[in-house]
C-alpha atoms as a PDB file:
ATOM      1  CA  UNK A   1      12.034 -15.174   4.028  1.00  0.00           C
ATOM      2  CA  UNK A   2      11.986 -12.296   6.529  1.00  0.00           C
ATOM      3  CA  UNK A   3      15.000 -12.604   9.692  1.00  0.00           C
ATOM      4  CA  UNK A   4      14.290 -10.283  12.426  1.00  0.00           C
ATOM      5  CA  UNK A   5      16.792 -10.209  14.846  1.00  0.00           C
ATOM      6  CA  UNK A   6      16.409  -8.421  18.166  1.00  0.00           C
ATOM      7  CA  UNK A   7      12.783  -8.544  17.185  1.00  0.00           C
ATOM      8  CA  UNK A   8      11.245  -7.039  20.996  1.00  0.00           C
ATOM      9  CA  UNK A   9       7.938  -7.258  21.762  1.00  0.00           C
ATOM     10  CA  UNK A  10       7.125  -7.768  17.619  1.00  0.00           C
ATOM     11  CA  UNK A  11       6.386  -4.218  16.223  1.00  0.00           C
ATOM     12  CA  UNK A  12       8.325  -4.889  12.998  1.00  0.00           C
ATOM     13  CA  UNK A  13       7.082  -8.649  12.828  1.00  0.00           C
ATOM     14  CA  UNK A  14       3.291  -7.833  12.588  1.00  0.00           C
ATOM     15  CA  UNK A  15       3.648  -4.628  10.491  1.00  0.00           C
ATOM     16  CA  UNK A  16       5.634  -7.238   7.840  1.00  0.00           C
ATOM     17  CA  UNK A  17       3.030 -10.462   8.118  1.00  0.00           C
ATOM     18  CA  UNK A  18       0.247  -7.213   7.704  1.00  0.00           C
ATOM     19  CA  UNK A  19       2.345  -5.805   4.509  1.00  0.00           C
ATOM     20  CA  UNK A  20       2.584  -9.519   3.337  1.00  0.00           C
ATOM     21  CA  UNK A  21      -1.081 -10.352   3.477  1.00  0.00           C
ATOM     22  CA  UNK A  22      -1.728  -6.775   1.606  1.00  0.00           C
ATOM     23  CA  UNK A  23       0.787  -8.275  -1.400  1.00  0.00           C
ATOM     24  CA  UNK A  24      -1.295 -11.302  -1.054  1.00  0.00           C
ATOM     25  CA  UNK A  25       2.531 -12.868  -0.939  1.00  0.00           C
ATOM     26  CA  UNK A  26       3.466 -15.535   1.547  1.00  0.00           C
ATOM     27  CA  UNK A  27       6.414 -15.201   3.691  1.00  0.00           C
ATOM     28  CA  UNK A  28       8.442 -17.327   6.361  1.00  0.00           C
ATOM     29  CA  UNK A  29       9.432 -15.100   8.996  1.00  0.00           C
ATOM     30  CA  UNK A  30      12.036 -16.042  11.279  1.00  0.00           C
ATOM     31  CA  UNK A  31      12.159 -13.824  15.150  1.00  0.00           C
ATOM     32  CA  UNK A  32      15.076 -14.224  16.888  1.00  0.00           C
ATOM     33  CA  UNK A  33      15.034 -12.130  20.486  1.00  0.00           C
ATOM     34  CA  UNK A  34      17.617 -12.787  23.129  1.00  0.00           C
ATOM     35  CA  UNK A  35      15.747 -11.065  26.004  1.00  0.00           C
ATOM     36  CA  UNK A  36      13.234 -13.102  28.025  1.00  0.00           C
ATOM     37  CA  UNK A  37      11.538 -10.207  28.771  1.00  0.00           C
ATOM     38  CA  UNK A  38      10.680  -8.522  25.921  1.00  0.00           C
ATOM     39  CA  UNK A  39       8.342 -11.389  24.742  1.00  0.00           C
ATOM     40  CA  UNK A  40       4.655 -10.894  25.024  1.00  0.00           C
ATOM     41  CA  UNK A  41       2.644 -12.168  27.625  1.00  0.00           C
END
């Protein structure tokens, strides 16, 4: 289980699910962002 919190525009997120499929592991990721704005569009 991965927790990102204050996870922006998803930097961290996508360089963890790319690590994860690498380990061939599986992962539940939970991002938690508070600002509308920083979500992708």
């Amino acid at each position: 289980i991965l927790m990102v919190l204050g996870a922006g525009r998803g930097p961290l997120v996508n360089a963890s699910l790319r690590a994860a499929r690498q380990a061939d592991r599986k992962i539940t990721v939970y991002a938690i962002e508070k600002n509308l704005n920083a979500v992708v569009t």
